[in-house]
C-alpha atoms as a PDB file:
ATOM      1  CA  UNK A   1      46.862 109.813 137.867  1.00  0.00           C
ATOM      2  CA  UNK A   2      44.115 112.112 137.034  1.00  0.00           C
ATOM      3  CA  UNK A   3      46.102 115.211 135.924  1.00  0.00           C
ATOM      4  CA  UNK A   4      48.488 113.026 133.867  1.00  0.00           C
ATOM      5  CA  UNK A   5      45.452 111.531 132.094  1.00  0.00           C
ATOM      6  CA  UNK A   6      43.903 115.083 131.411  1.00  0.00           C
ATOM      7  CA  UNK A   7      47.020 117.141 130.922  1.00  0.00           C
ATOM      8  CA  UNK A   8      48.826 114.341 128.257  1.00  0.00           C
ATOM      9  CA  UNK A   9      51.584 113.873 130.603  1.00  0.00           C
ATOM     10  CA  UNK A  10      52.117 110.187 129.417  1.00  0.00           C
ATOM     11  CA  UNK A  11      51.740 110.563 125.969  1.00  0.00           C
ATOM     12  CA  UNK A  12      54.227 113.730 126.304  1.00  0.00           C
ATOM     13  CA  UNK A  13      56.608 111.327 127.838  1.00  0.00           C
ATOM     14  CA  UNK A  14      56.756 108.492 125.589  1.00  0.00           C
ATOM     15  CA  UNK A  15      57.042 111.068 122.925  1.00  0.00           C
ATOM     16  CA  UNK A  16      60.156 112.099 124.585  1.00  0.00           C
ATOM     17  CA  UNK A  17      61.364 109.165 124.873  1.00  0.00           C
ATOM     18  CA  UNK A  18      61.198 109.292 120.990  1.00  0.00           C
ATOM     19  CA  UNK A  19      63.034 112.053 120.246  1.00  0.00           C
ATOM     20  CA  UNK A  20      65.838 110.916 123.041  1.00  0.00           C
ATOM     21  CA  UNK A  21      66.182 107.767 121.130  1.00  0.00           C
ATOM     22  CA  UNK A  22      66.275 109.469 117.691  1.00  0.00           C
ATOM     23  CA  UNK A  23      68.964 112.038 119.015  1.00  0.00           C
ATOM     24  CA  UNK A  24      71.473 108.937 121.162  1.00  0.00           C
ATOM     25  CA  UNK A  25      70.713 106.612 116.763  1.00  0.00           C
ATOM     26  CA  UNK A  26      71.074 109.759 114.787  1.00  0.00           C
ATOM     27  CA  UNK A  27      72.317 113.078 116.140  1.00  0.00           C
ATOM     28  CA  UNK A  28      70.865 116.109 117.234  1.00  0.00           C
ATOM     29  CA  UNK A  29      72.185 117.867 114.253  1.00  0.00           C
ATOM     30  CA  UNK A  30      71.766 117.376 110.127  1.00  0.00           C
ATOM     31  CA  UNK A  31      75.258 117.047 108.385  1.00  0.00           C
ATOM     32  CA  UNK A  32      74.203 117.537 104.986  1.00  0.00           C
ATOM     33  CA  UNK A  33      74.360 121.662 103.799  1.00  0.00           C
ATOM     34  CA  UNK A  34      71.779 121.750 101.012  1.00  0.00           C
ATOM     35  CA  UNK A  35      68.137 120.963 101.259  1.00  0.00           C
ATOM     36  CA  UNK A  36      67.556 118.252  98.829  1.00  0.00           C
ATOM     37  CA  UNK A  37      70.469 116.485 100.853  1.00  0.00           C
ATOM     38  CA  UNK A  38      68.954 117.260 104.256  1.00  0.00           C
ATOM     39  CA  UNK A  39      65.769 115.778 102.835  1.00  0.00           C
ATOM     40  CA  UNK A  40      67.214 112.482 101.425  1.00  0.00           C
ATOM     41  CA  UNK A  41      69.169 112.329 105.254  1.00  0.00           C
ATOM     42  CA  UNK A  42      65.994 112.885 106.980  1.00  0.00           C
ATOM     43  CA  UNK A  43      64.215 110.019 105.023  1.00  0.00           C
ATOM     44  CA  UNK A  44      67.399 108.154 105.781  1.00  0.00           C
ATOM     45  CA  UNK A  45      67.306 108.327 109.131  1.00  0.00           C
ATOM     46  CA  UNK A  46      63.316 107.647 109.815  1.00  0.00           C
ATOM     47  CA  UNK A  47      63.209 104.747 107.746  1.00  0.00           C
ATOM     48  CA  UNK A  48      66.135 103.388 109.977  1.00  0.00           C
ATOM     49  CA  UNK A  49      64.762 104.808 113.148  1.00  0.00           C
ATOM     50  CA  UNK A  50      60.967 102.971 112.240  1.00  0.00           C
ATOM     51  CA  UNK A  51      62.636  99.609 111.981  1.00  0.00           C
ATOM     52  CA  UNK A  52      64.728  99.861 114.825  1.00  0.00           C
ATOM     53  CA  UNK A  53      61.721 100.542 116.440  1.00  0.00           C
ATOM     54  CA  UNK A  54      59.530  97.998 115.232  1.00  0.00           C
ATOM     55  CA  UNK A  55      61.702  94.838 116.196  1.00  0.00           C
ATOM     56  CA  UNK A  56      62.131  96.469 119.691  1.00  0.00           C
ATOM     57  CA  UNK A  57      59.848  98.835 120.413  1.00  0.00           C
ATOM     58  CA  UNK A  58      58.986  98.545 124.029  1.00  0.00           C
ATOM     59  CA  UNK A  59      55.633  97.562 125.233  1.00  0.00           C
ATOM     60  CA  UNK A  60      54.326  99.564 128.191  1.00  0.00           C
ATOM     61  CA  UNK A  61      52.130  97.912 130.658  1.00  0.00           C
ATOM     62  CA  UNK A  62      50.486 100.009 133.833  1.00  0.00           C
ATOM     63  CA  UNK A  63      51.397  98.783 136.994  1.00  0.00           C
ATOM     64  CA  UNK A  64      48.976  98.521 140.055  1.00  0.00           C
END
């Protein structure tokens, strides 16, 4: 428990957790080919991504 606490370890996994659900909602790749498009998409997607999230976002509770 100690390293994970000094090292990050959790907050690097619930971060990771983040991205994983980002890339199984949205993709792992941008479709649009010009930047102002890519933009718009990317504004898109983390508006829909933050509401997803904040009627289920899971609540993590420490055990023992």
């Amino acid at each position: 428990m100690g390293w994970q606490r000094a090292s990050g370890y959790n907050w690097r996994a619930l971060v990771e957790a983040d991205i994983s659900r980002w890339k199984r909602v949205i993709g792992d790749g941008l479709r649009s080919q010009t930047d102002g498009r890519q933009a718009t998409e990317m504004a898109i997607a983390a508006k829909v991504l933050n509401h997803m999230l904040k009627r289920g976002r899971p609540e993590y509770v420490r055990i023992a």
